[in-house]
C-alpha atoms as a PDB file:
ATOM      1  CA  UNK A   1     -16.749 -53.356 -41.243  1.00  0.00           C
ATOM      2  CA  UNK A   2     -19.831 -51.667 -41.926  1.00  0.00           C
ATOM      3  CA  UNK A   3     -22.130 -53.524 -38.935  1.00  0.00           C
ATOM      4  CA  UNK A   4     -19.244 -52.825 -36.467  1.00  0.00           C
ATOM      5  CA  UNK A   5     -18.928 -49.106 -37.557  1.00  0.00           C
ATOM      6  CA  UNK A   6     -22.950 -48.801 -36.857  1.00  0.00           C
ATOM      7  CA  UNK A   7     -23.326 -50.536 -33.924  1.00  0.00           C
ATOM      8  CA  UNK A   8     -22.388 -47.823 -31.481  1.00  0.00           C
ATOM      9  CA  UNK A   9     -24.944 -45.689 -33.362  1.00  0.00           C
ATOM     10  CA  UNK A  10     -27.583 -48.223 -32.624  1.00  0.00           C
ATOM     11  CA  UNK A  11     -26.909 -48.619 -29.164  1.00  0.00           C
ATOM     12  CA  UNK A  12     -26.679 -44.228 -28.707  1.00  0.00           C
ATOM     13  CA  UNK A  13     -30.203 -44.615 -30.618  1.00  0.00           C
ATOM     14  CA  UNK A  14     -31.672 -46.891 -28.278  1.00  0.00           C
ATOM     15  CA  UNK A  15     -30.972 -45.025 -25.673  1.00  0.00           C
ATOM     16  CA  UNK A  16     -32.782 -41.912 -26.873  1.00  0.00           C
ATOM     17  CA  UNK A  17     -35.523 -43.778 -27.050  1.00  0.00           C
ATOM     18  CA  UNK A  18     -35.907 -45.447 -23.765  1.00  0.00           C
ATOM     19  CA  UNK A  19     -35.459 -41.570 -22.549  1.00  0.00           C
ATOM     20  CA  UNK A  20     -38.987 -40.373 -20.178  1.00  0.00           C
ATOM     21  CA  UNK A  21     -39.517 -36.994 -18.745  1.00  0.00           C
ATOM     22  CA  UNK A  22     -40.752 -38.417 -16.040  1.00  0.00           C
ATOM     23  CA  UNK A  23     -39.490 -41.253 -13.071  1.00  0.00           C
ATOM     24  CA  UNK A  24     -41.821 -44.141 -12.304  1.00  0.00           C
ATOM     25  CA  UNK A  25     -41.705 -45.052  -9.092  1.00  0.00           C
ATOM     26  CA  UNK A  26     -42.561 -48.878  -8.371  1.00  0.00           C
ATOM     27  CA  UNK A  27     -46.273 -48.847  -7.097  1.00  0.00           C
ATOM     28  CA  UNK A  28     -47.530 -46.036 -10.297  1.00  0.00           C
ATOM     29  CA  UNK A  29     -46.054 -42.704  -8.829  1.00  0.00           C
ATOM     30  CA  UNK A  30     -44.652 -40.441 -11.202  1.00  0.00           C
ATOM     31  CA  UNK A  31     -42.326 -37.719 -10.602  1.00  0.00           C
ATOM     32  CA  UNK A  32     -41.627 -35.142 -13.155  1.00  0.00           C
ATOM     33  CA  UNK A  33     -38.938 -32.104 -13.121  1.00  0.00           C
ATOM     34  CA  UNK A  34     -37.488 -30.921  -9.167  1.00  0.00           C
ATOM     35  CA  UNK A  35     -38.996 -28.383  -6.794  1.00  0.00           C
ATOM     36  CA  UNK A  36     -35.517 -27.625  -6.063  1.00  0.00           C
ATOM     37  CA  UNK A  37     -34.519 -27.071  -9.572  1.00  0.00           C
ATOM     38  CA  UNK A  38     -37.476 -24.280  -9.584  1.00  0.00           C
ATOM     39  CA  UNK A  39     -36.580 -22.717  -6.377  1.00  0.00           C
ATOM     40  CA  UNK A  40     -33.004 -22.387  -6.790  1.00  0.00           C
ATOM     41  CA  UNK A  41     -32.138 -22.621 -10.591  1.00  0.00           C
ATOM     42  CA  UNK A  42     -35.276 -20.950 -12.080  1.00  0.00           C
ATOM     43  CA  UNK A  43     -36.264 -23.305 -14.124  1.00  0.00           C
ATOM     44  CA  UNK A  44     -39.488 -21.973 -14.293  1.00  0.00           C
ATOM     45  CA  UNK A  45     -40.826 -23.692 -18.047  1.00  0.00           C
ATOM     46  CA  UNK A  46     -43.155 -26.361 -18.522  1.00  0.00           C
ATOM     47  CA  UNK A  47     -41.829 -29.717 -17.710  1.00  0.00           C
ATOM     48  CA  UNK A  48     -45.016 -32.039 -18.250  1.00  0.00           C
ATOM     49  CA  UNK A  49     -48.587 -31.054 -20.074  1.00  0.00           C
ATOM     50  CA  UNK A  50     -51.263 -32.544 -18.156  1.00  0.00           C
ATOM     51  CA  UNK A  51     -52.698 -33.497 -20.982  1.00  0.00           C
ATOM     52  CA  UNK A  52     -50.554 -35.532 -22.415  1.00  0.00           C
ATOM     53  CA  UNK A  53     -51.194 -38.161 -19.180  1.00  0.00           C
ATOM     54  CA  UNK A  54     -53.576 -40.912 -21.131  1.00  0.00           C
ATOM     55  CA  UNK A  55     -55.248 -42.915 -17.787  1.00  0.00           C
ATOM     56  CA  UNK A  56     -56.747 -40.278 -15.678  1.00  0.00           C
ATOM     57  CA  UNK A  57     -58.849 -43.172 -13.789  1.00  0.00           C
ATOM     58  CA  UNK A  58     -58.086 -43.192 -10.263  1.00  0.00           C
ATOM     59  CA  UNK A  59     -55.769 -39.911 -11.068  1.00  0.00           C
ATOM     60  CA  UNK A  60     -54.195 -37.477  -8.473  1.00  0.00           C
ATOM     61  CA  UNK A  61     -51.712 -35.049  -9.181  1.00  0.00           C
ATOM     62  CA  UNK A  62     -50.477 -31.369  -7.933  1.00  0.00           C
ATOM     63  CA  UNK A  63     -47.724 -28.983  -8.886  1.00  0.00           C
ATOM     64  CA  UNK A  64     -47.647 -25.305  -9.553  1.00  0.00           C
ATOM     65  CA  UNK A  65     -48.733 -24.127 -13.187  1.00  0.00           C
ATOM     66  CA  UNK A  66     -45.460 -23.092 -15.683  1.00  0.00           C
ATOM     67  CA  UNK A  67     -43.865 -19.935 -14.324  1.00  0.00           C
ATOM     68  CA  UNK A  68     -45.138 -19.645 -11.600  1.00  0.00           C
ATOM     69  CA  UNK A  69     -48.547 -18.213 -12.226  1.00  0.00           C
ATOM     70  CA  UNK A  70     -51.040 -20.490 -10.747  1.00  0.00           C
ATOM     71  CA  UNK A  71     -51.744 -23.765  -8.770  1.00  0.00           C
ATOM     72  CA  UNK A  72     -52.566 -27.274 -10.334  1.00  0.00           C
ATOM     73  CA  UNK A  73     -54.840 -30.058  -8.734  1.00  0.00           C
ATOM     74  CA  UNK A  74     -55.670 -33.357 -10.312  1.00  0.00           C
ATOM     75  CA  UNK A  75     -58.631 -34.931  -7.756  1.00  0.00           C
ATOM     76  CA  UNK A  76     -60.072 -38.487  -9.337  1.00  0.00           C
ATOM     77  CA  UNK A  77     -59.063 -37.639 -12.832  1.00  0.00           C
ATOM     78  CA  UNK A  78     -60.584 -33.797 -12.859  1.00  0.00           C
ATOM     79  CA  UNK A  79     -57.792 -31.430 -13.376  1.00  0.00           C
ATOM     80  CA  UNK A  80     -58.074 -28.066 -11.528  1.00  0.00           C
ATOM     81  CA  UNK A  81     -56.491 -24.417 -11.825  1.00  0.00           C
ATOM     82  CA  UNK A  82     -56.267 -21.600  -9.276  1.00  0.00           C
ATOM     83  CA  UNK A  83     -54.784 -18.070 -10.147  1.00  0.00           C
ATOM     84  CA  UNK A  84     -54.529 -15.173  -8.826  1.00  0.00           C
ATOM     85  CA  UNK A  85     -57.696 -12.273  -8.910  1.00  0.00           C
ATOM     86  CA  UNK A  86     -56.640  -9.951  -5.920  1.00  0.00           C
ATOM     87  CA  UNK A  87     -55.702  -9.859  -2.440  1.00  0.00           C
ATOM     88  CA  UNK A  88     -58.835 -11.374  -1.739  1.00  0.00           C
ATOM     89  CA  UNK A  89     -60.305 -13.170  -4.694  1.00  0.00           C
ATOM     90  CA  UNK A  90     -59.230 -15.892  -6.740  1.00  0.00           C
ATOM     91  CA  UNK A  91     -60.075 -18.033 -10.134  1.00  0.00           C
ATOM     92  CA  UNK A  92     -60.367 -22.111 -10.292  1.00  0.00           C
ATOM     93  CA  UNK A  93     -61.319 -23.387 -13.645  1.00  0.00           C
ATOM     94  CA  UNK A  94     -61.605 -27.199 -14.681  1.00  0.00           C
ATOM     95  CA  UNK A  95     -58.818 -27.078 -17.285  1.00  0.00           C
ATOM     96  CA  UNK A  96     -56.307 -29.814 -18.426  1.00  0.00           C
ATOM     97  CA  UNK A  97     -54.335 -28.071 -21.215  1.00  0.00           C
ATOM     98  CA  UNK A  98     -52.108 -26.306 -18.594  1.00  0.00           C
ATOM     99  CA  UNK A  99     -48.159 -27.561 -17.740  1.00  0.00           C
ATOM    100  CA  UNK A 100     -46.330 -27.229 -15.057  1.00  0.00           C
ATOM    101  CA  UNK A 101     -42.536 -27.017 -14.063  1.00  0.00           C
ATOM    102  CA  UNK A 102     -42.706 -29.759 -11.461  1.00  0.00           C
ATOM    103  CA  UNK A 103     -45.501 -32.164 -10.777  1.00  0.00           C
ATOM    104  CA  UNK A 104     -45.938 -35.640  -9.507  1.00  0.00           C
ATOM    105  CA  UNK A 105     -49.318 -37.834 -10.007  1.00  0.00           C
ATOM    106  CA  UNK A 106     -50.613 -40.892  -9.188  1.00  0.00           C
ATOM    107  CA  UNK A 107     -53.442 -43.548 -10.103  1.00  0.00           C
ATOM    108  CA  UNK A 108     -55.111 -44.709  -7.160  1.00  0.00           C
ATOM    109  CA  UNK A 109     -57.425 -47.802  -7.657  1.00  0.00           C
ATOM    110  CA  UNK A 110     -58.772 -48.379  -3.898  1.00  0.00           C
ATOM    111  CA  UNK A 111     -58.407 -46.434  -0.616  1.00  0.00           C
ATOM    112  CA  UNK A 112     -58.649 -47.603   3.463  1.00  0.00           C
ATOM    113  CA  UNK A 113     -60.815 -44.758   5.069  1.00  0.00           C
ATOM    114  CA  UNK A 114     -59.630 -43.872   8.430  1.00  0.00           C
ATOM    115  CA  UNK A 115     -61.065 -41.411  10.889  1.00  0.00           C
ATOM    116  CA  UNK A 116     -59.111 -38.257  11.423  1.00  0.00           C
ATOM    117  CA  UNK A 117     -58.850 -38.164  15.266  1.00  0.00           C
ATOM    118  CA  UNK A 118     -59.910 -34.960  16.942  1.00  0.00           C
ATOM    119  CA  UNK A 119     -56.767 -34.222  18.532  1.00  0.00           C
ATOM    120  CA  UNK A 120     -54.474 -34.084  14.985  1.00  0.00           C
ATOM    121  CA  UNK A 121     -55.113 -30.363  14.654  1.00  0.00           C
ATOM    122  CA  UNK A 122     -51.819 -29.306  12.647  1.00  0.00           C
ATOM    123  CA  UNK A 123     -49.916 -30.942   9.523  1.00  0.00           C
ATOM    124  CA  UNK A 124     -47.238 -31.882  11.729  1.00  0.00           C
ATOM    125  CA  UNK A 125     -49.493 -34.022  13.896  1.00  0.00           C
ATOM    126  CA  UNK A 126     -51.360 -35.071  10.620  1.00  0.00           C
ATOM    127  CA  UNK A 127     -47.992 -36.117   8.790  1.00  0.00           C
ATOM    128  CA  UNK A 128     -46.644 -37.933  11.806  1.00  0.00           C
ATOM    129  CA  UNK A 129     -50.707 -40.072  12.228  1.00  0.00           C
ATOM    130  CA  UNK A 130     -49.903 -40.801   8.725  1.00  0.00           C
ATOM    131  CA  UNK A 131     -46.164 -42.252   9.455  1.00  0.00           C
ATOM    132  CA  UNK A 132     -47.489 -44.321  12.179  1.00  0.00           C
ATOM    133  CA  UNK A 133     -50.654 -45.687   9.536  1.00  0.00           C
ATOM    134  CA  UNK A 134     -48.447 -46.412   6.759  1.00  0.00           C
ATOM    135  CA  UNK A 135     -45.605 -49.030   7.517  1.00  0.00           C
ATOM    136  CA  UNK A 136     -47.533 -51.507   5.832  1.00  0.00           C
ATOM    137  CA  UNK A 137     -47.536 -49.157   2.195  1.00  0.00           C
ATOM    138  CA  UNK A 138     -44.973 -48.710  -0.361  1.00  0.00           C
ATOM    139  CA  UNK A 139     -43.484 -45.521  -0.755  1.00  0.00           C
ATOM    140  CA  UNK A 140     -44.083 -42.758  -1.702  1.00  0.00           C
ATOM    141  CA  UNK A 141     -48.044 -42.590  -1.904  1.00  0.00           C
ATOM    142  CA  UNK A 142     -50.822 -40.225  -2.871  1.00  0.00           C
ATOM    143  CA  UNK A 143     -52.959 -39.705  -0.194  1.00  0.00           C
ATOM    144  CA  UNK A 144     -56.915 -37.470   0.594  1.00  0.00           C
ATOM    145  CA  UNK A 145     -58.823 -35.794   3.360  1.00  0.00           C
ATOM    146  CA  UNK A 146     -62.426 -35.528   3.040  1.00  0.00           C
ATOM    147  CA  UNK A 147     -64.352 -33.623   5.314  1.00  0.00           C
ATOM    148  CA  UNK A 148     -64.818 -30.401   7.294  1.00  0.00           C
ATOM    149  CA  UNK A 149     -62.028 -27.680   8.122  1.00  0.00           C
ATOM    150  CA  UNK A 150     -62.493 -25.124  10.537  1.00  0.00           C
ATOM    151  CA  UNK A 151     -60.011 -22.860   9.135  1.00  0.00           C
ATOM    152  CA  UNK A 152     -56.966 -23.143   6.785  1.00  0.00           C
ATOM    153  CA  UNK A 153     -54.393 -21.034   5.017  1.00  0.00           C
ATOM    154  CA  UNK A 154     -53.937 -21.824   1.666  1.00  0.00           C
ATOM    155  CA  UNK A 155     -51.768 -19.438  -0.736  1.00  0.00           C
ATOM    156  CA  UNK A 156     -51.540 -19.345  -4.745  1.00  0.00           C
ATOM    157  CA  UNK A 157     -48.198 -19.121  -6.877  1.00  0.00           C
ATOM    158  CA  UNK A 158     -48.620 -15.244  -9.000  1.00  0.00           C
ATOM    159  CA  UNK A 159     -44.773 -14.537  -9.439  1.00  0.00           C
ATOM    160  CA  UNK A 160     -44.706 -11.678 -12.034  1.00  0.00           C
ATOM    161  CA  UNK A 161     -44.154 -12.465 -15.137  1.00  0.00           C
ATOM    162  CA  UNK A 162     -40.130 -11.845 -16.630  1.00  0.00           C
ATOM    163  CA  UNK A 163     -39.434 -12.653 -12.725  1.00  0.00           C
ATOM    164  CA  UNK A 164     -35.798 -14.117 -12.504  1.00  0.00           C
ATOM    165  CA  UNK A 165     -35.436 -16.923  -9.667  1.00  0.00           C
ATOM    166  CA  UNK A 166     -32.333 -18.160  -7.768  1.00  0.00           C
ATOM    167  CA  UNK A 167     -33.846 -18.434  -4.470  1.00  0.00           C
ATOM    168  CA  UNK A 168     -36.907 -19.869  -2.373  1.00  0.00           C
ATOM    169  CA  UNK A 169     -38.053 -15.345  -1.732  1.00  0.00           C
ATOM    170  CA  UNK A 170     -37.484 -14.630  -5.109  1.00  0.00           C
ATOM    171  CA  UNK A 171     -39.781 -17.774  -6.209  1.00  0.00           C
ATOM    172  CA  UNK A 172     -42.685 -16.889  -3.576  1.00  0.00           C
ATOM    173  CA  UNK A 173     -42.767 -12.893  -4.754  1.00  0.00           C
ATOM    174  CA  UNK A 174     -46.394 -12.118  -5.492  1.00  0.00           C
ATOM    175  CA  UNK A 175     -47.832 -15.089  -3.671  1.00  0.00           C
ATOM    176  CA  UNK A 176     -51.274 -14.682  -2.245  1.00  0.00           C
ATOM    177  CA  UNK A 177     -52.509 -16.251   0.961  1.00  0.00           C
ATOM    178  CA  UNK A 178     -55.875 -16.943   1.647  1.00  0.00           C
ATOM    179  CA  UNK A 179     -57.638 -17.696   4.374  1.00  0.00           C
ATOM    180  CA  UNK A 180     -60.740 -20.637   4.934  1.00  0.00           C
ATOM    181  CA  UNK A 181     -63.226 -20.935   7.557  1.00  0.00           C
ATOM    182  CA  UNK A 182     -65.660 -23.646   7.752  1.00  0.00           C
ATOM    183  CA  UNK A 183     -65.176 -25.314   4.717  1.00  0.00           C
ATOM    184  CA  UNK A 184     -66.436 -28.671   3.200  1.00  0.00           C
ATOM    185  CA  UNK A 185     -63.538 -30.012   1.363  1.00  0.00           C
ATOM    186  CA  UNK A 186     -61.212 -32.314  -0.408  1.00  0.00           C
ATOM    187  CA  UNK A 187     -57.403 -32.231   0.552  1.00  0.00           C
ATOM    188  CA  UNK A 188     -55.222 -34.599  -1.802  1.00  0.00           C
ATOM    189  CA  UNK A 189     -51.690 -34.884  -1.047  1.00  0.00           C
ATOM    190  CA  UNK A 190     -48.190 -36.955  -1.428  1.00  0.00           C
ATOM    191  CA  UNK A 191     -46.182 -38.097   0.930  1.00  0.00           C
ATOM    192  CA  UNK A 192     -42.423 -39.349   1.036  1.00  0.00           C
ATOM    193  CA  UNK A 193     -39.829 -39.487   3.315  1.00  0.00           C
ATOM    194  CA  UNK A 194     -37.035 -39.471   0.622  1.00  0.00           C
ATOM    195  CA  UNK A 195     -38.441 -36.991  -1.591  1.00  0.00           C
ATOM    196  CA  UNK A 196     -37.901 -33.213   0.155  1.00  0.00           C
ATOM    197  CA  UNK A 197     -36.553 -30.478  -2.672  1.00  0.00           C
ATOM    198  CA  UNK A 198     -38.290 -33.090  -5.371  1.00  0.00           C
ATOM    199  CA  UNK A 199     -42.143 -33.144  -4.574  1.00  0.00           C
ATOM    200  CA  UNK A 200     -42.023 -32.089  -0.802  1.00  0.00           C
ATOM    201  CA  UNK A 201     -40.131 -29.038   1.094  1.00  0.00           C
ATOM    202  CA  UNK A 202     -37.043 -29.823   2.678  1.00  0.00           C
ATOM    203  CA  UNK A 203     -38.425 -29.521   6.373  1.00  0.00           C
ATOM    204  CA  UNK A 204     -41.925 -32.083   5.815  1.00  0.00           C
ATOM    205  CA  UNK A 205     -42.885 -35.480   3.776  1.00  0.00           C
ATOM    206  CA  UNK A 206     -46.054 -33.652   2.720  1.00  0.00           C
ATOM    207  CA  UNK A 207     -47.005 -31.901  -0.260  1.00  0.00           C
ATOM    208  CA  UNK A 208     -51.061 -30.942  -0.047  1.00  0.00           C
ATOM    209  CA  UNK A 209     -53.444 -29.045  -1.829  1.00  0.00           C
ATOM    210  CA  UNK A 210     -56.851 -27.938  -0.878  1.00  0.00           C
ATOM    211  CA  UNK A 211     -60.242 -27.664  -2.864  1.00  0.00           C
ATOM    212  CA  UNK A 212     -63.523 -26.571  -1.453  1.00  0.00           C
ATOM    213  CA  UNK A 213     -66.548 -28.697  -2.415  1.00  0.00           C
ATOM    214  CA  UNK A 214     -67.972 -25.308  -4.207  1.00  0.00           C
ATOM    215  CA  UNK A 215     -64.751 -25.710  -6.321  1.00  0.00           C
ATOM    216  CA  UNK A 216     -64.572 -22.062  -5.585  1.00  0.00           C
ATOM    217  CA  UNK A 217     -61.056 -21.930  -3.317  1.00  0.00           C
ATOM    218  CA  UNK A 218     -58.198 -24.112  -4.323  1.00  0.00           C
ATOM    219  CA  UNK A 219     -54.636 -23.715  -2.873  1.00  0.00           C
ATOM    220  CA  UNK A 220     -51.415 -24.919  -1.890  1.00  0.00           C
ATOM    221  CA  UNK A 221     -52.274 -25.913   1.792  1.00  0.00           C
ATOM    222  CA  UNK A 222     -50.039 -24.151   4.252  1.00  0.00           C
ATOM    223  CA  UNK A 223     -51.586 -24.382   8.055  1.00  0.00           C
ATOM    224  CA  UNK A 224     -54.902 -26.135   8.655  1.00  0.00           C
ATOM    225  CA  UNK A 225     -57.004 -26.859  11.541  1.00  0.00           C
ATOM    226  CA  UNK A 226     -59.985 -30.030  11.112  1.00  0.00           C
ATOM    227  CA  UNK A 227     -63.372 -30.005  11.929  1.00  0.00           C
ATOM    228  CA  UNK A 228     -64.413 -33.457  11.179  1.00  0.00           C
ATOM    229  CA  UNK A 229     -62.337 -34.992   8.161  1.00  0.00           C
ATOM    230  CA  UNK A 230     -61.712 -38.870   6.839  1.00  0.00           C
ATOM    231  CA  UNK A 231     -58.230 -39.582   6.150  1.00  0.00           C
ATOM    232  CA  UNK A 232     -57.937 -41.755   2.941  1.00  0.00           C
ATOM    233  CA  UNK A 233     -55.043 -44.128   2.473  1.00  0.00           C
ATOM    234  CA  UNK A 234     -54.065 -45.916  -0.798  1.00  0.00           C
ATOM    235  CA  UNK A 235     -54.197 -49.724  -0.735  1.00  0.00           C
ATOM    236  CA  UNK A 236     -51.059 -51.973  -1.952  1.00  0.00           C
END
């Protein structure tokens, strides 16, 4: 009587266990907590510590920082944080003990380079090059631009702090955009066509952030025009 009065404890207990904050998708892509959920339900706390992820070979990752307050950038392992100076300035600092509400990271091993052509001057046009150059890949990917842009908007999460959210406006109050002009750079991003309110926003498949090779200027990307840039791919 005893083993059958236990065993639905045991089962309830190994299901705790086999409980992740994150989703693992089935090529290494890891999703944790729901743009959505931040946007409309305010969940605004930390949902992941980048710190806690143990193989930062390969690594790529982006998200805004917990509450709102900053941007996040993993490129090849090195994790990255923007805030918030002024209208004008801004601080990146190499820094991994940071969360974030929503993030989603993956370990890339080997690339295909590819040649930005001249005429993709928008993220629509570069989303839809990188639909056409992807059938072969599983999905959803991490993906980088290395290069030269001739300008770029780029922004930085500063909602003030004790800020209630319910809504897309009330999560962008205090947001900063910035402007770039001729800028060597890194661009890593994420694409999916199943993922919009997770990782992506509900109108696009990509989710990019920008660096300058100065490490001076980092930012969610928001309208970009390319100098000359190499598109890298992930192989399967």
């Amino acid at each position: 009587m005893n083993r059958i009065k236990t065993f639905p404890v045991l089962i309830l207990l190994i299901i705790i266990s086999s409980c992740k904050p994150s989703v693992k998708t089935e090529n290494e892509f890891y999703i944790v907590g729901q743009m959505k959920d931040v946007m409309w339900k305010g969940k605004l706390g930390p949902s992941i510590q980048l710190d806690t992820i143990k193989n930062t070979q390969g690594l790529y990752g982006l998200g805004p920082v917990s509450y709102l307050s900053g941007e996040l950038l993993i490129n090849d392992g090195q994790t990255y944080v923007s805030r918030v100076t002024s209208d004008t300035t801004m601080s990146v600092e190499k820094n991994n003990t940071i969360s974030a509400p929503f993030f989603v990271y993956s370990n890339v091993k080997d690339w295909k380079i590819v040649d930005l052509p001249i005429e993709i001057q928008s993220i629509v046009q570069l989303q839809n090059f990188i639909t056409d150059n992807s059938k072969d890949l599983n999905k959803p990917f991490a993906f980088k631009l290395k290069g030269k842009v001739s300008k770029a908007t780029i922004h930085i999460q500063n909602l003030p702090k004790g800020s209630k959210v319910s809504s897309p406006k009330e999560a962008h109050q205090g947001q900063v955009n910035y402007k770039i002009f001729d800028e060597d750079c890194t661009i890593v991003g994420f694409y999916s066509e199943n993922h919009q309110g997770i990782f992506t926003h509900h109108d696009s498949y990509l989710h990019m952030h920008l660096i300058t090779d100065d490490e001076q200027k980092l930012g969610h990307l928001d309208d970009v025009k390319f100098d000359k840039i190499q598109l890298y791919l992930p192989k399967n």
